[in-house]
Protein backbone atom coordinates (compact mmCIF):
# COMPACT_ATOMS: atom_id res chain seq x y z
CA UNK A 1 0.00 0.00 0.00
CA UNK A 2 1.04 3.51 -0.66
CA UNK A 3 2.15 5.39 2.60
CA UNK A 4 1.15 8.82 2.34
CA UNK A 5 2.60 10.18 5.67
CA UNK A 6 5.90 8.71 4.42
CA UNK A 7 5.47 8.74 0.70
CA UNK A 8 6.30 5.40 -0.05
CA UNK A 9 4.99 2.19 -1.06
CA UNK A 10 4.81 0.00 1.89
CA UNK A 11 3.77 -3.61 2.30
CA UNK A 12 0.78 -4.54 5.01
CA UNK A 13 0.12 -7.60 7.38
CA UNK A 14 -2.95 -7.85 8.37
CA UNK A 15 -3.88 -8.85 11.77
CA UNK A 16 -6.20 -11.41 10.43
CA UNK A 17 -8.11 -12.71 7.18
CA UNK A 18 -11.62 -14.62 7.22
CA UNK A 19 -12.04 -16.10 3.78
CA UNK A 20 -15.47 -17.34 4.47
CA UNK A 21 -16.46 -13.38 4.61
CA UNK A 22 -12.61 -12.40 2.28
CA UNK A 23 -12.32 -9.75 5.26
CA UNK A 24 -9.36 -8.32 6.62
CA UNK A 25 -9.76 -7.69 10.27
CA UNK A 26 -6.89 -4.96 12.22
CA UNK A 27 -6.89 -4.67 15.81
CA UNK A 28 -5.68 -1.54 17.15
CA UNK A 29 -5.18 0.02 20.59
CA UNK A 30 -5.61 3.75 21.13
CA UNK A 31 -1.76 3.93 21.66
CA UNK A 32 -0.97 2.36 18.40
CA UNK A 33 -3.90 3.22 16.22
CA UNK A 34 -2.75 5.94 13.36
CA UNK A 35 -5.80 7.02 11.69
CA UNK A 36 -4.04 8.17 8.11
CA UNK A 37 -2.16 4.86 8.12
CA UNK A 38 -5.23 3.04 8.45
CA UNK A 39 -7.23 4.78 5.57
CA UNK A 40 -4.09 4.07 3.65
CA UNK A 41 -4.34 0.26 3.98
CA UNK A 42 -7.85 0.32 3.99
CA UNK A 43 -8.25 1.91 0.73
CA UNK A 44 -5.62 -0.74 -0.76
CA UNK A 45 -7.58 -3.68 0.98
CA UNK A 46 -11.11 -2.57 -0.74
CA UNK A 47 -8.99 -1.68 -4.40
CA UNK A 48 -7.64 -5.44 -3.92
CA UNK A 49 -11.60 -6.72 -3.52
CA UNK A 50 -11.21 -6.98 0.70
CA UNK A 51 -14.13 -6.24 2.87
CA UNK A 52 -12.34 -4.61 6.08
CA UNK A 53 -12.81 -4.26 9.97
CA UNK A 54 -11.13 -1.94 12.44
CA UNK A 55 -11.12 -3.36 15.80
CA UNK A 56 -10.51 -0.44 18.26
CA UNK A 57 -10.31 -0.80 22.08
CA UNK A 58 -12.75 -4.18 21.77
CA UNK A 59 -15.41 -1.98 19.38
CA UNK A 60 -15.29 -2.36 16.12
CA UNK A 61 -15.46 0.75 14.57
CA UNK A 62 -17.10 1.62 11.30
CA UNK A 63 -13.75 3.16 8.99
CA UNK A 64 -15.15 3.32 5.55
């Protein structure tokens, strides 16, 4: 995915991947969740056909 804070392409792990539903799940913490990274990834995971999930703080949160 394209890093836009640091300009660069970058490559992404994701915390987890359910092919029965081909999501990609991420599970942040308030201390490690960056927001811009996140809609960075996220908008590579939908361009590659992903559905996506944020997991924040045990909520997941609605990032699209």
């Amino acid at each position: 995915y394209y890093d836009s804070q640091k300009n660069k392409n970058r490559i992404a792990v994701p915390d987890f991947y359910l092919p029965e539903s081909n999501t990609i799940v991420e599970i942040k913490s308030n201390y490690t969740i960056n927001v811009q990274n996140m809609k960075d990834k996220f908008l590579e995971y939908k361009k590659l056909g992903y559905n996506t999930k944020l997991i924040l703080e045990n909520e997941e949160i609605n990032f699209n």
